[in-house]
N, C-alpha and C. Protein backbone atom coordinates (compact mmCIF):
# COMPACT_ATOMS: atom_id res chain seq x y z
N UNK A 1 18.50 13.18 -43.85
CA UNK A 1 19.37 13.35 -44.98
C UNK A 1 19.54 12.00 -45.67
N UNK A 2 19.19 11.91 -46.87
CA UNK A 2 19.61 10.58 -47.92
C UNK A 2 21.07 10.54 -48.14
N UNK A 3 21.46 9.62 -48.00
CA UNK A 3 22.81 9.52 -48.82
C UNK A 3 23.15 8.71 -50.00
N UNK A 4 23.76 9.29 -50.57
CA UNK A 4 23.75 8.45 -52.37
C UNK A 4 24.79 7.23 -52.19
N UNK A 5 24.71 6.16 -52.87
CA UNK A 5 24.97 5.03 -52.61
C UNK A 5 26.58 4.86 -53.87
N UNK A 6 27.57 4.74 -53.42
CA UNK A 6 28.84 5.03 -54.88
C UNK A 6 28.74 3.13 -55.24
N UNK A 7 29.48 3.27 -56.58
CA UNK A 7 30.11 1.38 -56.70
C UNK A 7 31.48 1.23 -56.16
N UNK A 8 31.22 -0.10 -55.84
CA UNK A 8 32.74 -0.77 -55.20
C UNK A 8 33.83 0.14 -55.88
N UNK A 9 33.51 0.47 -56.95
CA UNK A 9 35.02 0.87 -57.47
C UNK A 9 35.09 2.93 -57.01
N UNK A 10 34.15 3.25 -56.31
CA UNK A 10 34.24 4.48 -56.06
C UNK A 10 34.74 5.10 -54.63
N UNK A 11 34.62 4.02 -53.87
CA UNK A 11 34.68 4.04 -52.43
C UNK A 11 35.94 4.38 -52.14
N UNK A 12 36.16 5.04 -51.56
CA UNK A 12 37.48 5.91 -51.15
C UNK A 12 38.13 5.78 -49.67
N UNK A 13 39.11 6.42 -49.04
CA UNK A 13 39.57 6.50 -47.58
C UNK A 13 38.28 6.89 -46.83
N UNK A 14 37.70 8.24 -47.34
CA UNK A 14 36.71 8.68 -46.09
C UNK A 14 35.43 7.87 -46.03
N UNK A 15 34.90 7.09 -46.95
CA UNK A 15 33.86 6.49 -47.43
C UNK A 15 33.96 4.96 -46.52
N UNK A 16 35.46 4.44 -46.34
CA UNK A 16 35.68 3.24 -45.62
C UNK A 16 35.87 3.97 -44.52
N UNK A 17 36.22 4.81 -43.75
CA UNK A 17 36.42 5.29 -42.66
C UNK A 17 35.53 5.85 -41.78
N UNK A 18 33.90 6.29 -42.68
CA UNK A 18 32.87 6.82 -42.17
C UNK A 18 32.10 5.52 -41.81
N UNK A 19 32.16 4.53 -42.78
CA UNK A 19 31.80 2.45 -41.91
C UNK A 19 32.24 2.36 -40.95
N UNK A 20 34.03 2.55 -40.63
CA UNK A 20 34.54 2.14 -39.56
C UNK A 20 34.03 2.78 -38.31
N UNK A 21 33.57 4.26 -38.27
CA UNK A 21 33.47 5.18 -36.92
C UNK A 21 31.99 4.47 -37.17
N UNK A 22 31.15 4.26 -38.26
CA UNK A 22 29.59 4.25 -37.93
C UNK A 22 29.34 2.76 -37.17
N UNK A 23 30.21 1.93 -37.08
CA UNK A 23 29.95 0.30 -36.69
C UNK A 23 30.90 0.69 -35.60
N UNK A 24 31.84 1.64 -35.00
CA UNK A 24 32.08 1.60 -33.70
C UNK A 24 31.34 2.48 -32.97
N UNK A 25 30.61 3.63 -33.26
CA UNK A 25 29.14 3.58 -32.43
C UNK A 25 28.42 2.63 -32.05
N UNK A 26 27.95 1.87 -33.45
CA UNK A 26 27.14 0.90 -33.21
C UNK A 26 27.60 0.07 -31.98
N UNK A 27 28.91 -0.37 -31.67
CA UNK A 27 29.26 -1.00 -30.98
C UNK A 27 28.93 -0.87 -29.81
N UNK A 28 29.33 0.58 -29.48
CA UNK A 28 28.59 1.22 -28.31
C UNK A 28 27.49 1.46 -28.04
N UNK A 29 26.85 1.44 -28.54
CA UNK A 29 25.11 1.12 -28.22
C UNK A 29 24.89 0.15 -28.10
N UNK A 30 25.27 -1.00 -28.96
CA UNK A 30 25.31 -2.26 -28.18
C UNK A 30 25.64 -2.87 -26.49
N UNK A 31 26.90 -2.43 -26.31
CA UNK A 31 27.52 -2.47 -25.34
C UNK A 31 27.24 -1.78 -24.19
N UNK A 32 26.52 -0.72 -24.50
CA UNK A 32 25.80 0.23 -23.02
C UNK A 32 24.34 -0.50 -23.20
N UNK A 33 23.59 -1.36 -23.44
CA UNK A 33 22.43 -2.13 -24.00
C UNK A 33 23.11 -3.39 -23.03
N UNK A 34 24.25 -4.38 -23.38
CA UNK A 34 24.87 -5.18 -22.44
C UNK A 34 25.26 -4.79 -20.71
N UNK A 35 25.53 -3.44 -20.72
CA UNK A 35 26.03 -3.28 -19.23
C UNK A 35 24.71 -3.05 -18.63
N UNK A 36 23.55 -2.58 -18.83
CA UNK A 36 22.36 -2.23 -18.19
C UNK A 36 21.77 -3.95 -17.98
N UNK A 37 21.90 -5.01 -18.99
CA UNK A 37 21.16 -6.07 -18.85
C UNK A 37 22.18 -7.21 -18.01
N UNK A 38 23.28 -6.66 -17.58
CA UNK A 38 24.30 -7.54 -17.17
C UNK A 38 24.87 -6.90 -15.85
N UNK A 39 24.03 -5.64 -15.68
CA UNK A 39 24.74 -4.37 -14.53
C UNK A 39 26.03 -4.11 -14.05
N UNK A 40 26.76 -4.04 -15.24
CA UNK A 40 28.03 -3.29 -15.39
C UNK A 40 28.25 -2.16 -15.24
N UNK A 41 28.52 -1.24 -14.48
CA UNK A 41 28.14 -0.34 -14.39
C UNK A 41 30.06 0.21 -14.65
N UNK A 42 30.89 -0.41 -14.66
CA UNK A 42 32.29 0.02 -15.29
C UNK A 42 32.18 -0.17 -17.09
N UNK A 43 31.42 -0.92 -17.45
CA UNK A 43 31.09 -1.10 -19.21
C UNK A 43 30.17 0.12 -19.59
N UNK A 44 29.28 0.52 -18.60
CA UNK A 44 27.64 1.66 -19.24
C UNK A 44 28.90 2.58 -18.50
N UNK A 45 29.55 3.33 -17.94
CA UNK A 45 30.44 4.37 -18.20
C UNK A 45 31.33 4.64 -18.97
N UNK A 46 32.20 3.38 -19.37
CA UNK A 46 32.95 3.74 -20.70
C UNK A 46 32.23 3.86 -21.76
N UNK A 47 31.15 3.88 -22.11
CA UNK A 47 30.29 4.12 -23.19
C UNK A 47 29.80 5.93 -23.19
N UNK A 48 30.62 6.58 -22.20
CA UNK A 48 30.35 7.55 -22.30
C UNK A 48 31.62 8.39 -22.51
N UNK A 49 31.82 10.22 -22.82
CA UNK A 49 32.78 10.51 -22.49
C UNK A 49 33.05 11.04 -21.20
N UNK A 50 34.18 11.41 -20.38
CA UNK A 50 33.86 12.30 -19.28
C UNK A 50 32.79 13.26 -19.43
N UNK A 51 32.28 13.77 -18.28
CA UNK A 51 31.23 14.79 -18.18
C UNK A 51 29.73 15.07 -19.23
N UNK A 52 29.52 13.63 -19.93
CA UNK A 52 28.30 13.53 -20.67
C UNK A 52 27.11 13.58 -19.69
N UNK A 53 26.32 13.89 -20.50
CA UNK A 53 24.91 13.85 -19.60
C UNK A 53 23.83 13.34 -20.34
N UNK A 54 22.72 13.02 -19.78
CA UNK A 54 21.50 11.97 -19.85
C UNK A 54 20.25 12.62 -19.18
N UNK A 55 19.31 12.13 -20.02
CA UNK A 55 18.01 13.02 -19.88
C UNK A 55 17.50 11.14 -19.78
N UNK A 56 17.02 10.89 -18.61
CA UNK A 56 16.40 9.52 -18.13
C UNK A 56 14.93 9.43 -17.47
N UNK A 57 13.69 9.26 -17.70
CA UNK A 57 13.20 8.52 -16.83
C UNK A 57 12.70 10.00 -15.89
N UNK A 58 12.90 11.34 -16.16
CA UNK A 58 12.63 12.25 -15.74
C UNK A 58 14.21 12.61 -14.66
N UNK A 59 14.75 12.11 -14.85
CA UNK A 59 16.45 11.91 -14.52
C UNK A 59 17.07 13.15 -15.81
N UNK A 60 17.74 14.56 -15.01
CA UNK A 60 18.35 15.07 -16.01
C UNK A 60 19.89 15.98 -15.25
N UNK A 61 21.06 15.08 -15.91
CA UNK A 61 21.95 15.20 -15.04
C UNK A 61 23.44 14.47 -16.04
N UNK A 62 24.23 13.85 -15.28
CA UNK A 62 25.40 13.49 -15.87
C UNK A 62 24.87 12.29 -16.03
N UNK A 63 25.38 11.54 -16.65
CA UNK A 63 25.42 9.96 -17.04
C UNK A 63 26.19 9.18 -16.24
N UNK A 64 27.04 9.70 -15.75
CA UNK A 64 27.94 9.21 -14.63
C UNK A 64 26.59 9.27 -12.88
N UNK A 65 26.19 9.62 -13.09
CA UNK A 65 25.10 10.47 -11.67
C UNK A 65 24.23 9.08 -11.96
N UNK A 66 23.70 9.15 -12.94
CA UNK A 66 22.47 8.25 -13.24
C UNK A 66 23.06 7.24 -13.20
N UNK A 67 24.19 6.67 -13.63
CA UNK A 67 24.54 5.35 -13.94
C UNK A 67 24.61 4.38 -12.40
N UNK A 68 25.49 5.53 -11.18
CA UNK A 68 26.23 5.40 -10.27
C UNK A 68 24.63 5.45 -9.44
N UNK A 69 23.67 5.93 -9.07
CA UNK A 69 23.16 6.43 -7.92
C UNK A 69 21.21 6.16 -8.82
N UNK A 70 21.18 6.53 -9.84
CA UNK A 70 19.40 6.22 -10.22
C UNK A 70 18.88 5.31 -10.80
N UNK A 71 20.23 4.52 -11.72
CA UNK A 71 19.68 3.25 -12.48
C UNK A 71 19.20 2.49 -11.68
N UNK A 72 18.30 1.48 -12.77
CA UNK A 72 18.10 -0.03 -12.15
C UNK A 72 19.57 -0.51 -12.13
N UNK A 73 20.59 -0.30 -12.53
CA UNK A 73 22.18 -0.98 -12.22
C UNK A 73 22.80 -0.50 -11.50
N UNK A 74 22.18 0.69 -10.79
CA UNK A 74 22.86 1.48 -9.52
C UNK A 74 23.18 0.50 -8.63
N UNK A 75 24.28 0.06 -8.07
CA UNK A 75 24.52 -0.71 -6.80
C UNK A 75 23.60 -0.32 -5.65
N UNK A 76 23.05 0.65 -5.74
CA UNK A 76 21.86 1.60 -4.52
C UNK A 76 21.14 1.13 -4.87
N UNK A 77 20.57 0.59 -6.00
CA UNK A 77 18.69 0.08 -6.51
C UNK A 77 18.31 -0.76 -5.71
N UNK A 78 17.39 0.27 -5.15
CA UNK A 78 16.08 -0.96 -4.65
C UNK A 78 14.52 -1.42 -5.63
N UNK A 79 15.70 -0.70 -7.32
CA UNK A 79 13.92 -1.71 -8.19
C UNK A 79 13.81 -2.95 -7.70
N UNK A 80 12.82 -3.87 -7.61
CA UNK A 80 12.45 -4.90 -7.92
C UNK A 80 12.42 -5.76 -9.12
N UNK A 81 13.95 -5.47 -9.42
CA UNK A 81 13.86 -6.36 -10.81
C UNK A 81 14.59 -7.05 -11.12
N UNK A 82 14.26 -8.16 -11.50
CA UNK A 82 14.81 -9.89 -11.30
C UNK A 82 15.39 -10.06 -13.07
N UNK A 83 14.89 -9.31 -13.56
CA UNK A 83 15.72 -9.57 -15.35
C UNK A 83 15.61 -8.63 -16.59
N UNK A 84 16.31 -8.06 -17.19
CA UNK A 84 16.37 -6.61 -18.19
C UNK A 84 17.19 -6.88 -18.98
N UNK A 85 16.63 -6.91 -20.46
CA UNK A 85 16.94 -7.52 -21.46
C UNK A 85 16.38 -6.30 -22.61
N UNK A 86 17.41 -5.81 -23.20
CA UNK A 86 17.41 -4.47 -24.31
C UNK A 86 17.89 -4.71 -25.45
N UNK A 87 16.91 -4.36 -26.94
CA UNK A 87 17.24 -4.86 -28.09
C UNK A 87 17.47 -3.85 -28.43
N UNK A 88 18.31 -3.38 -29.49
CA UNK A 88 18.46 -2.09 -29.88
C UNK A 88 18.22 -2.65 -31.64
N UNK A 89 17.84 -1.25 -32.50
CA UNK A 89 18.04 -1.74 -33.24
C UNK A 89 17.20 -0.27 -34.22
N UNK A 90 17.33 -0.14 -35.47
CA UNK A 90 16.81 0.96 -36.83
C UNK A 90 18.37 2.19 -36.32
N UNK A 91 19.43 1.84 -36.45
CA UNK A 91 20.26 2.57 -35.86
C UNK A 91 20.66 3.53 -37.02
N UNK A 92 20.95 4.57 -37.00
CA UNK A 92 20.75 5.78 -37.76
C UNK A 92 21.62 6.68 -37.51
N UNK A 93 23.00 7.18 -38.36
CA UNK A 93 23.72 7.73 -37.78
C UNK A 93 24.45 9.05 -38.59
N UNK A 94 24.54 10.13 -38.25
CA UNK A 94 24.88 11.30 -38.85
C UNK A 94 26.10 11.45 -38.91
N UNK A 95 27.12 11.30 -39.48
CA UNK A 95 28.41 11.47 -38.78
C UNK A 95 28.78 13.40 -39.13
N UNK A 96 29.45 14.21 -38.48
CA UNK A 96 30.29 15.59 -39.39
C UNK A 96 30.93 15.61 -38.50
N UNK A 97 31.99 14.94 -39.07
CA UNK A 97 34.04 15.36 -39.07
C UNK A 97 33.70 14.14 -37.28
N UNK A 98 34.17 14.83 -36.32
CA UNK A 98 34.49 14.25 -35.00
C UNK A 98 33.05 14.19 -34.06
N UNK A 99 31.95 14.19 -34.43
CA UNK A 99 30.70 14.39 -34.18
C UNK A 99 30.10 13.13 -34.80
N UNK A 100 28.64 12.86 -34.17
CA UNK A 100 27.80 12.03 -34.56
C UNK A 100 26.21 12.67 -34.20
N UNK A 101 25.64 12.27 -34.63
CA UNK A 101 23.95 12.17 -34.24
C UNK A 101 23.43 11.18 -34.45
N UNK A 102 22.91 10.02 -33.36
CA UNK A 102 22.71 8.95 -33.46
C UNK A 102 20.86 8.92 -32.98
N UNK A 103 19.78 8.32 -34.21
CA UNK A 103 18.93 7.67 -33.59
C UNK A 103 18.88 6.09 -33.51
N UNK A 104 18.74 5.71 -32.38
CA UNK A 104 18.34 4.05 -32.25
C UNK A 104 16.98 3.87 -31.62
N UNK A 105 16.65 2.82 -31.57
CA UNK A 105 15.43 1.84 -31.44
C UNK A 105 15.55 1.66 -30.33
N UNK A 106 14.88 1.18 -29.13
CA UNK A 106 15.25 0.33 -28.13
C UNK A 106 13.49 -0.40 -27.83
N UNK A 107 14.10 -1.73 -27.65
CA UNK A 107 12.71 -2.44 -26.60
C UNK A 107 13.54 -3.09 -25.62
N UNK A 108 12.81 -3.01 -24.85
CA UNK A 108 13.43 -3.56 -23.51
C UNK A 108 12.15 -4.30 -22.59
N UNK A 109 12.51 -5.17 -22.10
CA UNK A 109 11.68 -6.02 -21.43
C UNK A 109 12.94 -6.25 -19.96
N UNK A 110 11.51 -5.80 -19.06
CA UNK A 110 11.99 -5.57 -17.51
C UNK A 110 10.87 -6.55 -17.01
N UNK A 111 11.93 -7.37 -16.31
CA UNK A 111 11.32 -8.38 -15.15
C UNK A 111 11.37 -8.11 -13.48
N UNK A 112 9.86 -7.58 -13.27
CA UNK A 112 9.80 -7.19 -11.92
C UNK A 112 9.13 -8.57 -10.74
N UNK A 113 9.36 -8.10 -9.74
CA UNK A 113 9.04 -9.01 -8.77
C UNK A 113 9.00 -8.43 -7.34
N UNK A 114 7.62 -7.90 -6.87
CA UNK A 114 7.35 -7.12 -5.21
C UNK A 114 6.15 -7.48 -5.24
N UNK A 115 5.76 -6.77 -4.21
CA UNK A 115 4.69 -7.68 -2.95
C UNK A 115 3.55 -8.27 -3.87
N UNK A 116 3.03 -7.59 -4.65
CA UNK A 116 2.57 -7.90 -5.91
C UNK A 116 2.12 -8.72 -6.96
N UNK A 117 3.53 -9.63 -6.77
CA UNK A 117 3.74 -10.47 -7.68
C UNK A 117 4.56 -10.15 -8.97
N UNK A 118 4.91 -11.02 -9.64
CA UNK A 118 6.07 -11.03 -10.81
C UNK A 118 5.11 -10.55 -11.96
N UNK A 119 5.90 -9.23 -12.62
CA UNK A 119 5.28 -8.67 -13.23
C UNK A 119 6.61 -8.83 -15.24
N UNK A 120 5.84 -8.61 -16.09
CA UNK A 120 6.90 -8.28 -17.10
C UNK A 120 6.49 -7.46 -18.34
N UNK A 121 7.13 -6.31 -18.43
CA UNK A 121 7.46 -4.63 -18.58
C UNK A 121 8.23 -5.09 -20.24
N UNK A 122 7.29 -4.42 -21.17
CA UNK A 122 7.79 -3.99 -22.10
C UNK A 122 8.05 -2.63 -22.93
N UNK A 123 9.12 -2.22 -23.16
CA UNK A 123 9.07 -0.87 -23.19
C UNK A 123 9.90 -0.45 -24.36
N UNK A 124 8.87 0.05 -25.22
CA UNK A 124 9.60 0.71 -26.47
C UNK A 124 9.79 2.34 -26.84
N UNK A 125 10.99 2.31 -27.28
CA UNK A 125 11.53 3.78 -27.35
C UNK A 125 13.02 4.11 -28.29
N UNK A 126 13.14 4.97 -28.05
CA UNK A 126 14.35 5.64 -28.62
C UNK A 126 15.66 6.25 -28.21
N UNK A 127 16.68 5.86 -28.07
CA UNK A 127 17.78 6.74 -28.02
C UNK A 127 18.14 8.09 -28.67
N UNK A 128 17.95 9.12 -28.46
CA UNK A 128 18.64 10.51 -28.97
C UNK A 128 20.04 10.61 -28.51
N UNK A 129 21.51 9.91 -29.35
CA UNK A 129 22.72 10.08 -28.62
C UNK A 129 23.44 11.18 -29.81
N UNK A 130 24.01 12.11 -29.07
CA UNK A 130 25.10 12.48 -29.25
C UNK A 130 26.21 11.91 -29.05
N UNK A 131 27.49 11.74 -30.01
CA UNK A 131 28.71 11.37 -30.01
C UNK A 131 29.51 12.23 -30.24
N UNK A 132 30.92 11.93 -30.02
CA UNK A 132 32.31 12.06 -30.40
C UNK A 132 33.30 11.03 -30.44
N UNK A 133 34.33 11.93 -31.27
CA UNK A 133 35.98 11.03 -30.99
C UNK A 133 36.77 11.91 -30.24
N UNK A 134 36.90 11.32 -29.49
CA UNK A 134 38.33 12.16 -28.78
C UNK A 134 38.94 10.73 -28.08
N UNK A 135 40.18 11.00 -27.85
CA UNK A 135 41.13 10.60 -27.01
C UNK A 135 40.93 9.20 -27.79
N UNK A 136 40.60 9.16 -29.24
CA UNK A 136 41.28 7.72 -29.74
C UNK A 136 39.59 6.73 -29.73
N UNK A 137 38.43 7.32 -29.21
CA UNK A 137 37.46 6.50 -29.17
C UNK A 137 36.17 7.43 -29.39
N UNK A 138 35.20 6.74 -29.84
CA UNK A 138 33.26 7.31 -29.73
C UNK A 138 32.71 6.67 -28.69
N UNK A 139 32.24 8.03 -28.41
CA UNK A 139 31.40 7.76 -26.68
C UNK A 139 30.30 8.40 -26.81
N UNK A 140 29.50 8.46 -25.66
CA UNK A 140 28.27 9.40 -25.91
C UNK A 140 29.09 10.18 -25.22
N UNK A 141 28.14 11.65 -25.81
CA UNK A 141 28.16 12.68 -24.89
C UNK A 141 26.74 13.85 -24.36
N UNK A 142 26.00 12.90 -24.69
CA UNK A 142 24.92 13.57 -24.07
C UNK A 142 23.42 12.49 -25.08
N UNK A 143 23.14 11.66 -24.04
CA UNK A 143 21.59 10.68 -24.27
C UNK A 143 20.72 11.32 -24.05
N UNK A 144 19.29 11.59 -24.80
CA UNK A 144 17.78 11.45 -24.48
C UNK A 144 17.35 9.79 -24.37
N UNK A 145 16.17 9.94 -23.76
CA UNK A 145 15.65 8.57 -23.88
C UNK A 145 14.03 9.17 -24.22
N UNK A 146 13.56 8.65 -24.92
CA UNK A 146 12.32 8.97 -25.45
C UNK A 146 11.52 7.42 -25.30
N UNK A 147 10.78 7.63 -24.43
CA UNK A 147 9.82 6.54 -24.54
C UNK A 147 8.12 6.65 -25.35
N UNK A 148 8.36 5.89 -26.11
CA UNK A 148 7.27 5.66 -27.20
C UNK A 148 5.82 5.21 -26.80
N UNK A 149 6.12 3.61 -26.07
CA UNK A 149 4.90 2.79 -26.10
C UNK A 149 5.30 2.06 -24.55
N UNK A 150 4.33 1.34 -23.57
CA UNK A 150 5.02 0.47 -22.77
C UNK A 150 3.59 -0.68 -22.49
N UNK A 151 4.07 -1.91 -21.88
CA UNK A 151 2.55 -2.27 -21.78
C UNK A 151 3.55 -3.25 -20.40
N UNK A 152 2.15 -3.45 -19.59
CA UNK A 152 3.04 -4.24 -18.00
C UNK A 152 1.56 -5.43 -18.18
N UNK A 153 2.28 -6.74 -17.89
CA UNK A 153 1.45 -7.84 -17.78
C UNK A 153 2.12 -8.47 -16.98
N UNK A 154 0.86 -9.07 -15.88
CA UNK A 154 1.88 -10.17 -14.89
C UNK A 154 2.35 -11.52 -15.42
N UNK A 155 3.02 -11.71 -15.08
CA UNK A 155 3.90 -13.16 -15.46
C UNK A 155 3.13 -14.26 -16.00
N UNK A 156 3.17 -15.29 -16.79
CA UNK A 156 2.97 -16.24 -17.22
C UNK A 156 3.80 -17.68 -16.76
N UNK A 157 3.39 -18.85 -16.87
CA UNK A 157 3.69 -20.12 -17.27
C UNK A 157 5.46 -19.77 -18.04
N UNK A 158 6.67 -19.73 -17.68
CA UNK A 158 7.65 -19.87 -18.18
C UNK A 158 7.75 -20.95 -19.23
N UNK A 159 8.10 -20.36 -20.23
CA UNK A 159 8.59 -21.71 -21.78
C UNK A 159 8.60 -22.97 -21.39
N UNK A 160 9.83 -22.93 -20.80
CA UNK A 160 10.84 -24.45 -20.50
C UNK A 160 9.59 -25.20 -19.26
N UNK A 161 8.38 -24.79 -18.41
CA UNK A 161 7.61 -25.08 -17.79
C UNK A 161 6.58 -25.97 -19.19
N UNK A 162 6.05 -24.73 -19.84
CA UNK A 162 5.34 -25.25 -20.97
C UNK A 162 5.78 -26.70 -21.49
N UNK A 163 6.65 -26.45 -22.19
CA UNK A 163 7.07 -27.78 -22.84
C UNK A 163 8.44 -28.81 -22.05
N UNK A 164 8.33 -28.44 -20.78
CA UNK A 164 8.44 -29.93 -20.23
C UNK A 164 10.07 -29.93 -19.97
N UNK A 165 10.58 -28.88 -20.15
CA UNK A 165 12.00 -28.93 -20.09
C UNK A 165 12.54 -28.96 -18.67
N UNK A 166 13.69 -29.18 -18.20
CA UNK A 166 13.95 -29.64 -16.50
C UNK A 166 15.20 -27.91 -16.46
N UNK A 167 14.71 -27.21 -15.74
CA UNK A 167 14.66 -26.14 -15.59
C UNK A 167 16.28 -26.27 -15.29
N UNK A 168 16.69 -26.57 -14.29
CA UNK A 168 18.04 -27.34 -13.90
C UNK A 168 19.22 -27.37 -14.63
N UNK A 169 18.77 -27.62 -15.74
CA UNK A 169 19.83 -28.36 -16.78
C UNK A 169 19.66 -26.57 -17.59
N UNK A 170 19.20 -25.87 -17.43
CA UNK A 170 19.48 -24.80 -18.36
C UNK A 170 20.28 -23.65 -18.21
N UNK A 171 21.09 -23.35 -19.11
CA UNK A 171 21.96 -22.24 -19.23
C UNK A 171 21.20 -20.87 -18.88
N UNK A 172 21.44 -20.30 -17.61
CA UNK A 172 20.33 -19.43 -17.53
C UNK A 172 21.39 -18.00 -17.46
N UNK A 173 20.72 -17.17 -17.93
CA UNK A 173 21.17 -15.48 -18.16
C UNK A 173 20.99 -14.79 -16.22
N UNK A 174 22.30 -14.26 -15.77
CA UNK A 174 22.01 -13.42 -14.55
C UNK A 174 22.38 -12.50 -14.48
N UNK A 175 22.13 -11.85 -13.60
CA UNK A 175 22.82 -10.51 -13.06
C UNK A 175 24.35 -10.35 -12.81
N UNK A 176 24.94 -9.06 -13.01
CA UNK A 176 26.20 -9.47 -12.85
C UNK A 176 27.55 -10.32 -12.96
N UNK A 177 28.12 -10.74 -11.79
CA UNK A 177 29.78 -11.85 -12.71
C UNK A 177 29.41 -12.58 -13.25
N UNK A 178 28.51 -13.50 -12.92
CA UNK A 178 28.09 -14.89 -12.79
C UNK A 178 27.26 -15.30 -13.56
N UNK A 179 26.95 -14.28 -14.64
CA UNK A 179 26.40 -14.45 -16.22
C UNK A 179 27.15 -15.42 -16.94
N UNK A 180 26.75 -16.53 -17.61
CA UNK A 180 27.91 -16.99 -18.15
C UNK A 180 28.22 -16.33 -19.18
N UNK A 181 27.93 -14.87 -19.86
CA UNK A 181 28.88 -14.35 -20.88
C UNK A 181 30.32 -14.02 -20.39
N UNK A 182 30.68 -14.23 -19.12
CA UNK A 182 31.76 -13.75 -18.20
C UNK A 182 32.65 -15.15 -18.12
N UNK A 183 32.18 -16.36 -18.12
CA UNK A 183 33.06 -17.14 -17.87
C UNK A 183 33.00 -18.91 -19.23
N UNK A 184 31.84 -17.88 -20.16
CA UNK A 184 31.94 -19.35 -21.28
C UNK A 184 32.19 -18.00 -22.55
N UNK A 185 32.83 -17.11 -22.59
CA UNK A 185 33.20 -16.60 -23.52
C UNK A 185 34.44 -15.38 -23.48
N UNK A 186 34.65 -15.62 -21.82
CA UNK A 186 36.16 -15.15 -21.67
C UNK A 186 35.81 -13.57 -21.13
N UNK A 187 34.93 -12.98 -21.30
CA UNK A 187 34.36 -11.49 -21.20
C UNK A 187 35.05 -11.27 -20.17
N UNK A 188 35.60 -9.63 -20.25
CA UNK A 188 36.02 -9.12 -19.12
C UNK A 188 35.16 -8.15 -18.77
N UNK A 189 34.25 -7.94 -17.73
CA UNK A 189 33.83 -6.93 -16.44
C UNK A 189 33.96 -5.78 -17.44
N UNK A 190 33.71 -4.63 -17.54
CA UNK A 190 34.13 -3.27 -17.86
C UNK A 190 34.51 -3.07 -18.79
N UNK A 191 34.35 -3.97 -19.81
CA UNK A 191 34.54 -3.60 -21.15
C UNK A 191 34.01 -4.38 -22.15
């Protein structure tokens, strides 16, 4: 569906109010994109509503099920993966009345590491989310994940190796608390 574009001087209550709900989706796709690469797994549930469900990975069930027990952020995971990093992005959003239909973008780059050797996973695809408002917020209530394209290459020569940088001295991205988005920008856990 196209939508016609009004001038500054036409824009009305529902016209500013359909920005406000469409950039607090957005938010939430962002933010369930942060709890998977940071394994929050109290942040990737509030991104849902009660009793939503998720079509994953051949995973088809609640979102709460998958989040808790099949993810790579399952506290149970035994992936082999040392770093997961998700861009979202062509975000596309339907709104009617308390409803949404959301398509997004996703690439994601997964850093593995088993008997093998260190491997790194790029994987492009799509979100199919359903939304709502209830109880004062937009959540999902029911994800596809559609995977598009993927390509797996083993590891390379790290950057900061390349050009000479002292590995030591760098601000590095981890798993869980101890990310510094948690303690050089105040972030709280679960939200």
């Amino acid at each position: 569906m196209t939508e016609t574009m009004s001038t500054p001087s036409e824009y009305d209550a529902a016209a500013v109010g359909a920005l406000v709900a469409k950039q607090q989706i957005t938010e939430v796709l962002y933010r369930r994109a942060r709890a998977g690469d940071r394994r929050d797994v109290e942040l990737a549930l509030a991104c849902y509503h009660p009793g939503a469900t998720e079509e994953h990975e051949g995973f088809s069930g609640t979102a709460a099920e998958f989040i808790r027990n099949v993810s790579m952020i399952s506290p149970n995971s035994t992936a082999p993966v040392i770093g997961l990093w998700h861009l979202i992005s062509n975000i596309l959003i339907e709104l009617s009345g308390d409803e949404a239909s959301v398509e997004s973008y996703h690439l994601a780059v997964v850093i593995g590491d088993d008997d093998s050797g260190e491997t790194q996973s790029s994987i492009g695809g799509r979100y199919l989310d359903k939304f709502a408002f209830r109880d004062g917020r937009w959540a999902i209530t029911h994800r596809e994940v559609v995977f598009d394209w993927s390509r797996v290459d083993a590891a390379t020569t790290p950057y900061w190796e390349l050009v000479g940088l002292d590995e030591a001295k760098l601000l590095r991205g981890r798993f869980g608390p101890d990310d510094p988005l948690y303690h050089q920008l105040d972030v709280t856990r679960g939200q």
